[in-house]
PDB file of N, CA and C in Angstrom:
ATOM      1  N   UNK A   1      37.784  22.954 -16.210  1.00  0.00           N
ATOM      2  CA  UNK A   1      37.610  21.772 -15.384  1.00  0.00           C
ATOM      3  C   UNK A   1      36.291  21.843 -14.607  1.00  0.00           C
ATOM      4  N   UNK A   2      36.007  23.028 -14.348  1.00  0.00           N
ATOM      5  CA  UNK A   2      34.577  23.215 -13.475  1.00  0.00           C
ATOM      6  C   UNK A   2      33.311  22.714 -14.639  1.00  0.00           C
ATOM      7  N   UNK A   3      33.637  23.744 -15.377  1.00  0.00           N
ATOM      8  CA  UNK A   3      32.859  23.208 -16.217  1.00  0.00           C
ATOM      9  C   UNK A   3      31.895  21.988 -16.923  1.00  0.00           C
ATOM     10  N   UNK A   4      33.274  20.930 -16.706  1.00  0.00           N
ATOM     11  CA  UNK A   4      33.059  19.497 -17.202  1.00  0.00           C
ATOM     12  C   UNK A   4      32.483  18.953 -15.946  1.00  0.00           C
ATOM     13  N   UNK A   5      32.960  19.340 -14.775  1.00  0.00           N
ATOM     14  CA  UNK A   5      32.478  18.783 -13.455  1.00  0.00           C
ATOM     15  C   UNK A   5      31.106  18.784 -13.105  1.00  0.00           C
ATOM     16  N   UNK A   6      30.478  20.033 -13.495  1.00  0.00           N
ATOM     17  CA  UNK A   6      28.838  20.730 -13.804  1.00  0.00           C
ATOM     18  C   UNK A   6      28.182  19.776 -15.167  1.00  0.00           C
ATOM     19  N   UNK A   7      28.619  19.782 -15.989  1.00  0.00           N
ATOM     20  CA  UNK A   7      28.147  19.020 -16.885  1.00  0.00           C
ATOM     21  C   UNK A   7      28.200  17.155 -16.801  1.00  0.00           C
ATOM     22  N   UNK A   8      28.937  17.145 -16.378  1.00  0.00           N
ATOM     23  CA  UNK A   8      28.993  15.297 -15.349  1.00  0.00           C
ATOM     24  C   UNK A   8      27.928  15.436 -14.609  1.00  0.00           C
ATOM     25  N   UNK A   9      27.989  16.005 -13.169  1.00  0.00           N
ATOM     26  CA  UNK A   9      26.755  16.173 -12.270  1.00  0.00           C
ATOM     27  C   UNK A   9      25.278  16.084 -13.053  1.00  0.00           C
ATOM     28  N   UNK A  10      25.635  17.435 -14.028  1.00  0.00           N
ATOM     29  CA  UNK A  10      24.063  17.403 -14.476  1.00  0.00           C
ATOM     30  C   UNK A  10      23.622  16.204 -15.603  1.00  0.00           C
ATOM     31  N   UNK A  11      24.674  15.709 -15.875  1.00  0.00           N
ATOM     32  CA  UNK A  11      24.354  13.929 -17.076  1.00  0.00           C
ATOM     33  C   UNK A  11      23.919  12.873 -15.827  1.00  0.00           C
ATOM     34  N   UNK A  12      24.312  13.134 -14.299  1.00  0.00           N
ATOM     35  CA  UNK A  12      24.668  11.739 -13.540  1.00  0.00           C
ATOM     36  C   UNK A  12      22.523  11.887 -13.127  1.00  0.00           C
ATOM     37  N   UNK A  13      22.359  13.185 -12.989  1.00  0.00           N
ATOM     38  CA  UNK A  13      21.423  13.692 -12.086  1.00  0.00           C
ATOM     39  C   UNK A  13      20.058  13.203 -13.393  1.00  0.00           C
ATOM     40  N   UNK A  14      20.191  13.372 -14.514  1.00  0.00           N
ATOM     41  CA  UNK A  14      19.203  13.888 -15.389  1.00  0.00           C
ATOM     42  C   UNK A  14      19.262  11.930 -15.744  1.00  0.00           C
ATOM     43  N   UNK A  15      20.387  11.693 -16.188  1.00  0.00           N
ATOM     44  CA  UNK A  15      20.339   9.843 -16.047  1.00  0.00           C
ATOM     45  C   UNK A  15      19.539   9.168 -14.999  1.00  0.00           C
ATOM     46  N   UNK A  16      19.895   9.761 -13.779  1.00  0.00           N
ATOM     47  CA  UNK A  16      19.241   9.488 -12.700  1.00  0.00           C
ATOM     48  C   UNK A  16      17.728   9.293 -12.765  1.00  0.00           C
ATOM     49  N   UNK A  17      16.864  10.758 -13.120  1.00  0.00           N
ATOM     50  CA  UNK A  17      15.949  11.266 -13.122  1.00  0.00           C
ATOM     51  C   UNK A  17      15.341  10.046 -14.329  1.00  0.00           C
ATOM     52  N   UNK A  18      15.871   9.447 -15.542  1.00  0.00           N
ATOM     53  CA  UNK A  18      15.118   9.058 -16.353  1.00  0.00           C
ATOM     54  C   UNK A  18      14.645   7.467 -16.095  1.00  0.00           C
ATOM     55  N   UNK A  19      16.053   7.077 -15.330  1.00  0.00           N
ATOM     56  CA  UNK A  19      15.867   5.585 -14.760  1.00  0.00           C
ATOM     57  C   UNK A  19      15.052   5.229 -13.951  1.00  0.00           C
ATOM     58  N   UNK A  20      15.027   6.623 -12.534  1.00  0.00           N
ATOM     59  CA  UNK A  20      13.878   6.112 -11.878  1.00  0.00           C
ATOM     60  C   UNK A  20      12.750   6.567 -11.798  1.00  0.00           C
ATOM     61  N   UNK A  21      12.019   7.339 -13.456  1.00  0.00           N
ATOM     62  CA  UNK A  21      10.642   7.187 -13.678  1.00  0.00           C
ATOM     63  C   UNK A  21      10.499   6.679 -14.822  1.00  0.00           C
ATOM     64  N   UNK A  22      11.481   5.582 -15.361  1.00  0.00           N
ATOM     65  CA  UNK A  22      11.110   4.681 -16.262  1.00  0.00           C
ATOM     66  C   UNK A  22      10.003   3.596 -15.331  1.00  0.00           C
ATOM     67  N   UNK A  23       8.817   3.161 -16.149  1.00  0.00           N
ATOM     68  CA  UNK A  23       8.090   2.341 -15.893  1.00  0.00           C
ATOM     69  C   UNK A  23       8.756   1.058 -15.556  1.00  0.00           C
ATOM     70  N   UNK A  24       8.331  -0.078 -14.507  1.00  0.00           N
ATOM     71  CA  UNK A  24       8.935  -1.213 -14.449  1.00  0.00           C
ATOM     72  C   UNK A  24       8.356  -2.183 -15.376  1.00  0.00           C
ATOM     73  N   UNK A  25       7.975  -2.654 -15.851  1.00  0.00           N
ATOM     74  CA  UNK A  25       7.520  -3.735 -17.066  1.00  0.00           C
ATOM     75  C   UNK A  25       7.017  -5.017 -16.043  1.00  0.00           C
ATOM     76  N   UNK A  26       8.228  -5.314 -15.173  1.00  0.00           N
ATOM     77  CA  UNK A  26       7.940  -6.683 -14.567  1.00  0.00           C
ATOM     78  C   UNK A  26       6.890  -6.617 -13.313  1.00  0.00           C
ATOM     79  N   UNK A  27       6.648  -5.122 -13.233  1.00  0.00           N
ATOM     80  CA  UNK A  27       5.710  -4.848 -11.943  1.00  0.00           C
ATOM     81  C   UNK A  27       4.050  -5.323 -12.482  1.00  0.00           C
ATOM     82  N   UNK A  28       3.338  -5.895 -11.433  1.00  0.00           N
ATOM     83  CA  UNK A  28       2.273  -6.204 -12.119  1.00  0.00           C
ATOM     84  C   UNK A  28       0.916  -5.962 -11.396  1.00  0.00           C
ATOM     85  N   UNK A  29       0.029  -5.344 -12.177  1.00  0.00           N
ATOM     86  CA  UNK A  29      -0.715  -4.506 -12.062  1.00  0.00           C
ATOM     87  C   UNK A  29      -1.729  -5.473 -10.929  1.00  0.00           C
ATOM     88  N   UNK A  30      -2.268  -4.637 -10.358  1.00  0.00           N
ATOM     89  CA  UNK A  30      -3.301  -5.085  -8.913  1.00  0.00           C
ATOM     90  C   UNK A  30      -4.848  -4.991  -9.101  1.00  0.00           C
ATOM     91  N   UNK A  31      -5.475  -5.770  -8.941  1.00  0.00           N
ATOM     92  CA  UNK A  31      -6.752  -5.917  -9.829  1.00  0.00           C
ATOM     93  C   UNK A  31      -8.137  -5.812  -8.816  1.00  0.00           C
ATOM     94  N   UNK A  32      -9.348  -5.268  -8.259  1.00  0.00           N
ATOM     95  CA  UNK A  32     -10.032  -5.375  -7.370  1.00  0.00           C
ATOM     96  C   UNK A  32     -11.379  -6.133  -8.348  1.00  0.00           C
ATOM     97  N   UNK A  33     -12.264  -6.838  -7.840  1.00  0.00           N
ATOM     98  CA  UNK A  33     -13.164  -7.804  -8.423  1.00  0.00           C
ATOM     99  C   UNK A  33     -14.328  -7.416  -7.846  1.00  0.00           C
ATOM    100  N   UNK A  34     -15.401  -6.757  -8.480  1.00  0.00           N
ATOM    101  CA  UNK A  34     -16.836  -6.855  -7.731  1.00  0.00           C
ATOM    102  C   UNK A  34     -17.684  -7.720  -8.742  1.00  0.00           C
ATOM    103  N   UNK A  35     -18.445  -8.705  -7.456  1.00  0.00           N
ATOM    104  CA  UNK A  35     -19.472  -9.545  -8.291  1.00  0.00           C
ATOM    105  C   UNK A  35     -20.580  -9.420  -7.630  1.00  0.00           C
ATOM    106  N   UNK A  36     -21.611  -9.093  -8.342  1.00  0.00           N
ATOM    107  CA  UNK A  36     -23.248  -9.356  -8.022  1.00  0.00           C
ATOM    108  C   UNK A  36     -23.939 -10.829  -8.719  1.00  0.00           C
ATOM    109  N   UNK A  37     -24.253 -10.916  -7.537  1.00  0.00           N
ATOM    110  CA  UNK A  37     -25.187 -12.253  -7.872  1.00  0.00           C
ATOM    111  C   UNK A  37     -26.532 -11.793  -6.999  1.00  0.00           C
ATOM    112  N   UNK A  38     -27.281 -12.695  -7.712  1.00  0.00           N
ATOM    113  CA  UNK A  38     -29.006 -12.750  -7.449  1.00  0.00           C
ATOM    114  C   UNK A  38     -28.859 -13.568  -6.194  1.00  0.00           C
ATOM    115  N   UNK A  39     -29.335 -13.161  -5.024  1.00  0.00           N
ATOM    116  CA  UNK A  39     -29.648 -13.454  -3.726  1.00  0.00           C
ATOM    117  C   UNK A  39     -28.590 -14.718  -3.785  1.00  0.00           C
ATOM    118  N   UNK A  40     -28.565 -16.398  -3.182  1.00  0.00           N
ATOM    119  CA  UNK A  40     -27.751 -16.937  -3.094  1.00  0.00           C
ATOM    120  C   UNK A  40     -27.225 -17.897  -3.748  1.00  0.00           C
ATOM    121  N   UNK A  41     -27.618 -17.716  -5.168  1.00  0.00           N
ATOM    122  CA  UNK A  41     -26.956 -18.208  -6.184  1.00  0.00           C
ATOM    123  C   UNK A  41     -25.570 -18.938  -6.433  1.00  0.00           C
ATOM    124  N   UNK A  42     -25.043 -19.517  -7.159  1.00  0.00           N
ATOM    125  CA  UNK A  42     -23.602 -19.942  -6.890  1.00  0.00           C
ATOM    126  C   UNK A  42     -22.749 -19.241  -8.045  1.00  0.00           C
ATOM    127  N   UNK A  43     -23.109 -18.222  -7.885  1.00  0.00           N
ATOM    128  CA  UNK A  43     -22.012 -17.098  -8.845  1.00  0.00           C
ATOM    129  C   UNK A  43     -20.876 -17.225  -8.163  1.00  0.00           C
ATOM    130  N   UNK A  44     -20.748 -16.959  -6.844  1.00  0.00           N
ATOM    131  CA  UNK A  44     -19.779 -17.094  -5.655  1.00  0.00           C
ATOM    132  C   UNK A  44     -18.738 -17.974  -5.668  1.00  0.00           C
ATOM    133  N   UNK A  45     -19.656 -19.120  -5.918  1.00  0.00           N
ATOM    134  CA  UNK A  45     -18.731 -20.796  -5.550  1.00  0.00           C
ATOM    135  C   UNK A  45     -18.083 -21.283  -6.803  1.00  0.00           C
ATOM    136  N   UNK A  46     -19.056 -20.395  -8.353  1.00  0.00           N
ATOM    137  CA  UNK A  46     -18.454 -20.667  -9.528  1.00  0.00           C
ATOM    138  C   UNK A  46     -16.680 -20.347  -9.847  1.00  0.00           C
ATOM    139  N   UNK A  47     -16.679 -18.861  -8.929  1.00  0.00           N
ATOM    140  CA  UNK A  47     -15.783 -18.177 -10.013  1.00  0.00           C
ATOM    141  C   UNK A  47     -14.721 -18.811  -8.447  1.00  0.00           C
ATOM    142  N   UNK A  48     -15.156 -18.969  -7.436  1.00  0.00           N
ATOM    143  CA  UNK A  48     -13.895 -18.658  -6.211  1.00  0.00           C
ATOM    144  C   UNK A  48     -13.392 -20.357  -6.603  1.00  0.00           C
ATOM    145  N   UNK A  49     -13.958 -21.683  -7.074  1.00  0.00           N
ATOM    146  CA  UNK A  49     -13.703 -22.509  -7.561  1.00  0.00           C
ATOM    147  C   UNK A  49     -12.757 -22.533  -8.687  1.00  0.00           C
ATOM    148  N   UNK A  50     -13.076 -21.943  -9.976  1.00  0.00           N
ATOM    149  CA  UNK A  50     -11.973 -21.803 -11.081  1.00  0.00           C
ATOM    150  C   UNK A  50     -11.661 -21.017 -11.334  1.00  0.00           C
ATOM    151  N   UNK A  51     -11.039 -20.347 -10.454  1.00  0.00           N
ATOM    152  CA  UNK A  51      -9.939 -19.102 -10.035  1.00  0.00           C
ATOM    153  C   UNK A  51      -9.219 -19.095  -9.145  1.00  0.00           C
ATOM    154  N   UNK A  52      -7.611 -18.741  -8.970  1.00  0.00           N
ATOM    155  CA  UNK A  52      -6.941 -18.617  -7.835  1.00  0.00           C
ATOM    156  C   UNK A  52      -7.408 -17.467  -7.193  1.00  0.00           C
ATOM    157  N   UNK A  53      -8.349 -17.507  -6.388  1.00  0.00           N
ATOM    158  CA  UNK A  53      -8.205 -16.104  -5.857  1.00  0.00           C
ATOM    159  C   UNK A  53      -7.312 -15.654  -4.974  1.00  0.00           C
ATOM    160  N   UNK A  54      -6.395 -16.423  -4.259  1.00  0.00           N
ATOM    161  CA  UNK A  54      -5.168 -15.966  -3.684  1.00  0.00           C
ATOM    162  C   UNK A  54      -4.284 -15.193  -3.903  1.00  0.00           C
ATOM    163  N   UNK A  55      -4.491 -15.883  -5.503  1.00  0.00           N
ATOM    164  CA  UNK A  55      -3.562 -14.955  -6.443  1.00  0.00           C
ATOM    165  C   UNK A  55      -2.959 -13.304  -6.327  1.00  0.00           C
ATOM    166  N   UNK A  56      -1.056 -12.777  -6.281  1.00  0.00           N
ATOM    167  CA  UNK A  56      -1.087 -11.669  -5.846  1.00  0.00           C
ATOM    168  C   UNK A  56      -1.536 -10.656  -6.682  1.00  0.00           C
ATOM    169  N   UNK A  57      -2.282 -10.850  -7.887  1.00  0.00           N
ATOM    170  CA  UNK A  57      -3.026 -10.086  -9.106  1.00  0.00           C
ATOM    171  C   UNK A  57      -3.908  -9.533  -8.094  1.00  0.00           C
ATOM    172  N   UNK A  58      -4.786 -10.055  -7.344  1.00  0.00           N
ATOM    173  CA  UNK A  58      -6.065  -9.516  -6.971  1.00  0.00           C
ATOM    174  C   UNK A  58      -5.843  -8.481  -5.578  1.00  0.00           C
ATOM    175  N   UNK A  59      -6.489  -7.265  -5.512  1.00  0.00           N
ATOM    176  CA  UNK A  59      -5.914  -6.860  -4.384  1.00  0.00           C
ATOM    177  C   UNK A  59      -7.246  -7.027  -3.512  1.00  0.00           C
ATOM    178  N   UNK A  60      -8.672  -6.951  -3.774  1.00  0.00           N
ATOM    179  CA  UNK A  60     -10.409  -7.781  -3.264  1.00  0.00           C
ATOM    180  C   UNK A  60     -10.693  -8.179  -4.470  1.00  0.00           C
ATOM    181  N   UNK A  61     -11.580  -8.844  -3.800  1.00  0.00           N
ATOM    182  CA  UNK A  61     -12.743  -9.535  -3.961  1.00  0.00           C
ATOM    183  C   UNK A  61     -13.752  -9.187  -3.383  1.00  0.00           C
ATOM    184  N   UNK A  62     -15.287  -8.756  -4.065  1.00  0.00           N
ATOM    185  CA  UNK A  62     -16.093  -8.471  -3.027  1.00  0.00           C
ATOM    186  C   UNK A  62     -17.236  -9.433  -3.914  1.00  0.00           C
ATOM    187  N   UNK A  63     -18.357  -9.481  -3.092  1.00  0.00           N
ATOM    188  CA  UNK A  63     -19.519 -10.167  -3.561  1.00  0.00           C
ATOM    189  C   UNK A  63     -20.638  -9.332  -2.875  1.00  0.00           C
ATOM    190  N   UNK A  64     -21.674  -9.417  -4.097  1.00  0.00           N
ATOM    191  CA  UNK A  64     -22.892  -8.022  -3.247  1.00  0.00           C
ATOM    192  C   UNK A  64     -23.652  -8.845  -3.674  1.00  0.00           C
ATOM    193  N   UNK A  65     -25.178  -9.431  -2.873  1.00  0.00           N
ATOM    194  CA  UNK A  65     -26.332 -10.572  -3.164  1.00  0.00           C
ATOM    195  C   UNK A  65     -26.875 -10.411  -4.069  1.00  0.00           C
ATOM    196  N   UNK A  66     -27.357  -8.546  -4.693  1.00  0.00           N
ATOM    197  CA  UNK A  66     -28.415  -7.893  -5.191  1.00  0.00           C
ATOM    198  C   UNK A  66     -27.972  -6.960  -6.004  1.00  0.00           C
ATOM    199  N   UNK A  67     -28.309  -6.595  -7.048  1.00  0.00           N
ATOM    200  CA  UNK A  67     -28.407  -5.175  -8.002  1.00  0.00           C
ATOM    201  C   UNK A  67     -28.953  -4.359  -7.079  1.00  0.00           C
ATOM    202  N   UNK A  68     -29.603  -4.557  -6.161  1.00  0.00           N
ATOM    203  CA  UNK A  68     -30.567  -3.013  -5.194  1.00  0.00           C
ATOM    204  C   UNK A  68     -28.806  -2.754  -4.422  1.00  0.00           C
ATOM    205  N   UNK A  69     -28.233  -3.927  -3.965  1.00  0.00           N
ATOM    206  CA  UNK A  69     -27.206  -3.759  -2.970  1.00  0.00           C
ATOM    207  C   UNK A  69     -26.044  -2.746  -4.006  1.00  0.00           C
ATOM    208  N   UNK A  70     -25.885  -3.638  -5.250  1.00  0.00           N
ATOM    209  CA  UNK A  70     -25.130  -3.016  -6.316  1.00  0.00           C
ATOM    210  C   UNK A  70     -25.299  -1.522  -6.438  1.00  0.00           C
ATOM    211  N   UNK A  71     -26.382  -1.215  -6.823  1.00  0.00           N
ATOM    212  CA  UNK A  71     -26.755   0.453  -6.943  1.00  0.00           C
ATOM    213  C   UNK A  71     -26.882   1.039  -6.407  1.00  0.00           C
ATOM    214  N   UNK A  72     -27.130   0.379  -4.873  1.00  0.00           N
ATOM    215  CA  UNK A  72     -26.873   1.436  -3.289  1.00  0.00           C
ATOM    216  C   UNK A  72     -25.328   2.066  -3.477  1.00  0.00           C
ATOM    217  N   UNK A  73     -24.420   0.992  -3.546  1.00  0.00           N
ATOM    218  CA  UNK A  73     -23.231   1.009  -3.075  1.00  0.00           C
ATOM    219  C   UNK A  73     -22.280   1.892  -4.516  1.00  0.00           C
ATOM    220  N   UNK A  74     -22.435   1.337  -5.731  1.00  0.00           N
ATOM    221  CA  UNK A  74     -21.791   2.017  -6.553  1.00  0.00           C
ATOM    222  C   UNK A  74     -22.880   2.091  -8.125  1.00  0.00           C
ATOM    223  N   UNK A  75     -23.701   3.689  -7.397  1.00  0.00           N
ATOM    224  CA  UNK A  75     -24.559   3.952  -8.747  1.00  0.00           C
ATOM    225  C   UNK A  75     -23.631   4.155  -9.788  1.00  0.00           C
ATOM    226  N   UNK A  76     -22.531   4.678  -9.621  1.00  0.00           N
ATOM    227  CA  UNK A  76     -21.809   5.472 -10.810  1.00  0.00           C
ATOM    228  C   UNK A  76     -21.900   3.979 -12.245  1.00  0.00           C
ATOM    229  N   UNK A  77     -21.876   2.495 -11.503  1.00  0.00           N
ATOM    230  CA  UNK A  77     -21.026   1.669 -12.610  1.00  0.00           C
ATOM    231  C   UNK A  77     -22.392   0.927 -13.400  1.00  0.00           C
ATOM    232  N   UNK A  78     -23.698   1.524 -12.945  1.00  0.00           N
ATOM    233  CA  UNK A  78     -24.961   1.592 -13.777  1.00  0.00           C
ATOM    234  C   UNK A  78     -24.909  -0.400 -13.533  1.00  0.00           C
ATOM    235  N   UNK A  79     -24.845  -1.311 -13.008  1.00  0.00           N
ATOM    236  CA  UNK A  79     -24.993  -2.350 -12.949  1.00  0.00           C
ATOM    237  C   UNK A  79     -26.418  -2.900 -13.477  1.00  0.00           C
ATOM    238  N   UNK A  80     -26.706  -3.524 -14.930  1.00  0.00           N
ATOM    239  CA  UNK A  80     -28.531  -3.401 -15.438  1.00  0.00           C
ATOM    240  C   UNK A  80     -29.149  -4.911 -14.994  1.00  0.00           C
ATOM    241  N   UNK A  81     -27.995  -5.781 -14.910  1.00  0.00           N
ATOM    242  CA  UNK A  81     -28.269  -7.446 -14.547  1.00  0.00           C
ATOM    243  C   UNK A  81     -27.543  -8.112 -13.879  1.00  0.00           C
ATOM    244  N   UNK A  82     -27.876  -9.088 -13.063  1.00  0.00           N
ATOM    245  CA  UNK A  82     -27.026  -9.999 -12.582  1.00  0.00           C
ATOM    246  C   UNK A  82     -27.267 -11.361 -12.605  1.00  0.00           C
ATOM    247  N   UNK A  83     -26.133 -12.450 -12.896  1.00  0.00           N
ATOM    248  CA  UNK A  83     -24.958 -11.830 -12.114  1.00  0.00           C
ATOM    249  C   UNK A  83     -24.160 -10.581 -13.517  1.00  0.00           C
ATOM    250  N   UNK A  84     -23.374  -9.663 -12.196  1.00  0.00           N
ATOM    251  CA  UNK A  84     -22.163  -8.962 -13.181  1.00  0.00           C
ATOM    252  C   UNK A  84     -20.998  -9.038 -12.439  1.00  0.00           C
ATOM    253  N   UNK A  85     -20.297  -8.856 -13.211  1.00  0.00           N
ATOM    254  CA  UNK A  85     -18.800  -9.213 -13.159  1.00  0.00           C
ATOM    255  C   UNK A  85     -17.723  -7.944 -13.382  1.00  0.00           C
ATOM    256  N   UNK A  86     -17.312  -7.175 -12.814  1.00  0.00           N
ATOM    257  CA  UNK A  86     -16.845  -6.042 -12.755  1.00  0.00           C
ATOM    258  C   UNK A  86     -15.384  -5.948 -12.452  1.00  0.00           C
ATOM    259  N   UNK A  87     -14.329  -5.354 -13.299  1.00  0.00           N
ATOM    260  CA  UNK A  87     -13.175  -6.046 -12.577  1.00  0.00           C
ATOM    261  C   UNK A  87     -12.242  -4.386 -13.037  1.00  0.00           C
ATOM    262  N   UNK A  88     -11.795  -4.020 -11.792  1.00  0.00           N
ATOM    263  CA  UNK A  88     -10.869  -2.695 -11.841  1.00  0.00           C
ATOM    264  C   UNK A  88      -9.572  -2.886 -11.594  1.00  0.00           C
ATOM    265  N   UNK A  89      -9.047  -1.844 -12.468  1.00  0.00           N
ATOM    266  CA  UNK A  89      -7.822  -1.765 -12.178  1.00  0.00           C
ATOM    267  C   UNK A  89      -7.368  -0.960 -11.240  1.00  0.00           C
ATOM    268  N   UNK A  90      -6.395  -1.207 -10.089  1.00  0.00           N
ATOM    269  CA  UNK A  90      -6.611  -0.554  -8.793  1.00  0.00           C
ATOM    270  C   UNK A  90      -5.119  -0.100  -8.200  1.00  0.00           C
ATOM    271  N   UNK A  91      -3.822  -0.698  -8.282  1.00  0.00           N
ATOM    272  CA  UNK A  91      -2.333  -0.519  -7.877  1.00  0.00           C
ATOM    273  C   UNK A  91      -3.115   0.369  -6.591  1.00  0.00           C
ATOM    274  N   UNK A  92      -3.236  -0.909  -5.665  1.00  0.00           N
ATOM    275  CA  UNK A  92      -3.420  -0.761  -4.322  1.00  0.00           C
ATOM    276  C   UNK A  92      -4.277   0.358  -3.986  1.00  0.00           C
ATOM    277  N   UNK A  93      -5.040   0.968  -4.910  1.00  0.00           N
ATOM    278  CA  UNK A  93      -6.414   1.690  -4.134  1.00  0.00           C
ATOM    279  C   UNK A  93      -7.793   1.139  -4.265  1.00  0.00           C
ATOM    280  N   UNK A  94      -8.725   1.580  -3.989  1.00  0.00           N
ATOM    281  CA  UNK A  94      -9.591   1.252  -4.273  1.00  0.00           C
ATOM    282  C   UNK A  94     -10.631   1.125  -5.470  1.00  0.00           C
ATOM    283  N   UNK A  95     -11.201   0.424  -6.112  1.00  0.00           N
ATOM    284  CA  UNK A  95     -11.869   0.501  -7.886  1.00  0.00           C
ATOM    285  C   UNK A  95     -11.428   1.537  -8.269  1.00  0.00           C
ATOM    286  N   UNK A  96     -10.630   1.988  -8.895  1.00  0.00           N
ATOM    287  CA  UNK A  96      -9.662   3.155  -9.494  1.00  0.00           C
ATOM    288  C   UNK A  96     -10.724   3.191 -10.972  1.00  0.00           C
ATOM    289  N   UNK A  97     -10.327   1.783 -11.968  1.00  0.00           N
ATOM    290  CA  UNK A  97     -10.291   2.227 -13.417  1.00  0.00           C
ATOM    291  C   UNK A  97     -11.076   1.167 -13.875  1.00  0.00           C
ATOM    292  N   UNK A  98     -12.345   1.343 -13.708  1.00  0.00           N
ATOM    293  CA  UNK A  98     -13.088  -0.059 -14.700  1.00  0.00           C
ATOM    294  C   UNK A  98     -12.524  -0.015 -15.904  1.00  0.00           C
ATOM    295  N   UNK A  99     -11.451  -2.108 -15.990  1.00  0.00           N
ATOM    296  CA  UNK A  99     -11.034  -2.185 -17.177  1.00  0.00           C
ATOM    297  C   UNK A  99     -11.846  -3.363 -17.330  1.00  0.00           C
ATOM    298  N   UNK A 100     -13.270  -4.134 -16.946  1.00  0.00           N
ATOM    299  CA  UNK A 100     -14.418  -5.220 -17.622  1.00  0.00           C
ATOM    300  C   UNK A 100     -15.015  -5.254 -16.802  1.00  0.00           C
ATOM    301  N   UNK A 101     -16.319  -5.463 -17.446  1.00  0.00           N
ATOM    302  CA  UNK A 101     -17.592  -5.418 -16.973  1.00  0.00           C
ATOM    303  C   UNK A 101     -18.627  -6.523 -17.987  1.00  0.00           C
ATOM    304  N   UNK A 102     -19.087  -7.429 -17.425  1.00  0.00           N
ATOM    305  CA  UNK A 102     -19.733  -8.901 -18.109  1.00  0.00           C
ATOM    306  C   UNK A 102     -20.470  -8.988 -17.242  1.00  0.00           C
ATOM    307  N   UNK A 103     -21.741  -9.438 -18.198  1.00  0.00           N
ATOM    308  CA  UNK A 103     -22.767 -10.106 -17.300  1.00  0.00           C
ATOM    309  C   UNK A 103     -22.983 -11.631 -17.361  1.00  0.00           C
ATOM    310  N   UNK A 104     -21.728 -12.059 -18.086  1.00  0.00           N
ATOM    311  CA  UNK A 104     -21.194 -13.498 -18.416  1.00  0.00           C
ATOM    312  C   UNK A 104     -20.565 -14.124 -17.842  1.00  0.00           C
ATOM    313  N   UNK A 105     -21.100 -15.284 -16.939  1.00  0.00           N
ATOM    314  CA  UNK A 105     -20.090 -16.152 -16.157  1.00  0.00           C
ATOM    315  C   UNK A 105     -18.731 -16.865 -17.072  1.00  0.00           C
ATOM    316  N   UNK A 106     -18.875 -17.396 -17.861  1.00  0.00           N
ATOM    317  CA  UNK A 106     -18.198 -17.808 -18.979  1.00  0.00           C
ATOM    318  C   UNK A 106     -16.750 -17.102 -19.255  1.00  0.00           C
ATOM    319  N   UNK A 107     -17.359 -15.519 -20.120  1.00  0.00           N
ATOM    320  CA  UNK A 107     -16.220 -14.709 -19.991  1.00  0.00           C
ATOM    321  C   UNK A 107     -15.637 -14.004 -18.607  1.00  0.00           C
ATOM    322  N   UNK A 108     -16.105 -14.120 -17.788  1.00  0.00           N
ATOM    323  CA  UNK A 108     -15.881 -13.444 -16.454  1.00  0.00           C
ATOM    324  C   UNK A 108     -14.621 -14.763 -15.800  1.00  0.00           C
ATOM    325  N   UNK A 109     -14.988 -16.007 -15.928  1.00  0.00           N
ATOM    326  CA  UNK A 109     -14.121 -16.651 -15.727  1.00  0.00           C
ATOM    327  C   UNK A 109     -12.319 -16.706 -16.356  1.00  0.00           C
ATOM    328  N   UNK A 110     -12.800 -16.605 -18.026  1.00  0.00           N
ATOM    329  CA  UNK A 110     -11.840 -16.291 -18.415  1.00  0.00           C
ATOM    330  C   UNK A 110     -10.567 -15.744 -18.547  1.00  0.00           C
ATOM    331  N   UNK A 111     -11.856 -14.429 -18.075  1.00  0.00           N
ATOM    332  CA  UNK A 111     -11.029 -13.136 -17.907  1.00  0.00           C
ATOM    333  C   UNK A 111      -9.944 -13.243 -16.384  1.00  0.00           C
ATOM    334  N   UNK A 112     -10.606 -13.675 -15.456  1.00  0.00           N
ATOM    335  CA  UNK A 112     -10.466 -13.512 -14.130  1.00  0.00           C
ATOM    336  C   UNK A 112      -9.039 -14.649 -14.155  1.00  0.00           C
ATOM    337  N   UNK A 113      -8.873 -15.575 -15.173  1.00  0.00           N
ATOM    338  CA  UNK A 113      -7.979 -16.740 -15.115  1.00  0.00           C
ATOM    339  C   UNK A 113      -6.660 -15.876 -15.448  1.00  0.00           C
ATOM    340  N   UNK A 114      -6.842 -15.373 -16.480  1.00  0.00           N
ATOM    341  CA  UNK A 114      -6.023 -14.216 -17.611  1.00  0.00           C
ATOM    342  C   UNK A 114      -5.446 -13.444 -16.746  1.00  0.00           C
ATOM    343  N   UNK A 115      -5.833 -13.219 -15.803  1.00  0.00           N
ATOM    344  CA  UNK A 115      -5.096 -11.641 -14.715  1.00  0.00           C
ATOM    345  C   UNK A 115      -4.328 -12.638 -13.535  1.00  0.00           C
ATOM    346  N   UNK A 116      -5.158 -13.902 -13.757  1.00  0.00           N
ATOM    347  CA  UNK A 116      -4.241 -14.552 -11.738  1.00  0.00           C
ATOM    348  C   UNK A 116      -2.973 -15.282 -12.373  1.00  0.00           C
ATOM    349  N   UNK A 117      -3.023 -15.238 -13.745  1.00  0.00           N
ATOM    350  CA  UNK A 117      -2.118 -15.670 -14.252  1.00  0.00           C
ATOM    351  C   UNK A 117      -0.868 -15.132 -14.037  1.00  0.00           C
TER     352      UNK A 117
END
């Protein structure tokens, strides 16, 4: 009887263990947005226009005027033109995982529609 009692525990515990580091599916991923634009251009007014940026996809938004400002702030992401369009994957930290990078308003819109979705 002990036996079976130990072997219950350890099915309830190890069940346990698998349910709650199964991934959630419906959880949805948190997105941070850096855009460079050329001094005061309307890269800004383009994308904050046909995009929700409210949206709970996005966790920032930032806007930098300049590639000099761009490469001060983050040499690592080699920024060569602007505007660019930079978009990380983040679950509430900060630019974690560059998943796009465009120097295309066009696709940058797209893309940016695709995630507030």
């Amino acid at each position: 009887m002990k036996g079976k009692m130990i072997l219950l525990l350890m099915a309830t515990i190890i069940f346990s263990l698998l349910v709650g580091c199964a991934a959630n599916e419906e959880e949805k991923k948190l997105y941070s947005v850096l855009v460079v634009q050329n001094g005061y251009d309307e890269t800004d007014d383009i994308l904050t226009e046909t995009i929700d940026v409210s949206s709970e996809s996005f966790h920032k938004i930032e806007f930098l005027r300049s590639s000099e400002d761009a490469q001060e702030q983050y040499p690592e992401y080699e920024i060569e033109q602007v505007p660019a369009v930079l978009i990380f994957e983040t679950d509430g930290a900060e630019l974690k995982k560059l998943e796009f990078k465009t120097y295309d308003l066009e696709e940058a819109v797209a893309k940016l529609k695709e995630i507030s979705n």
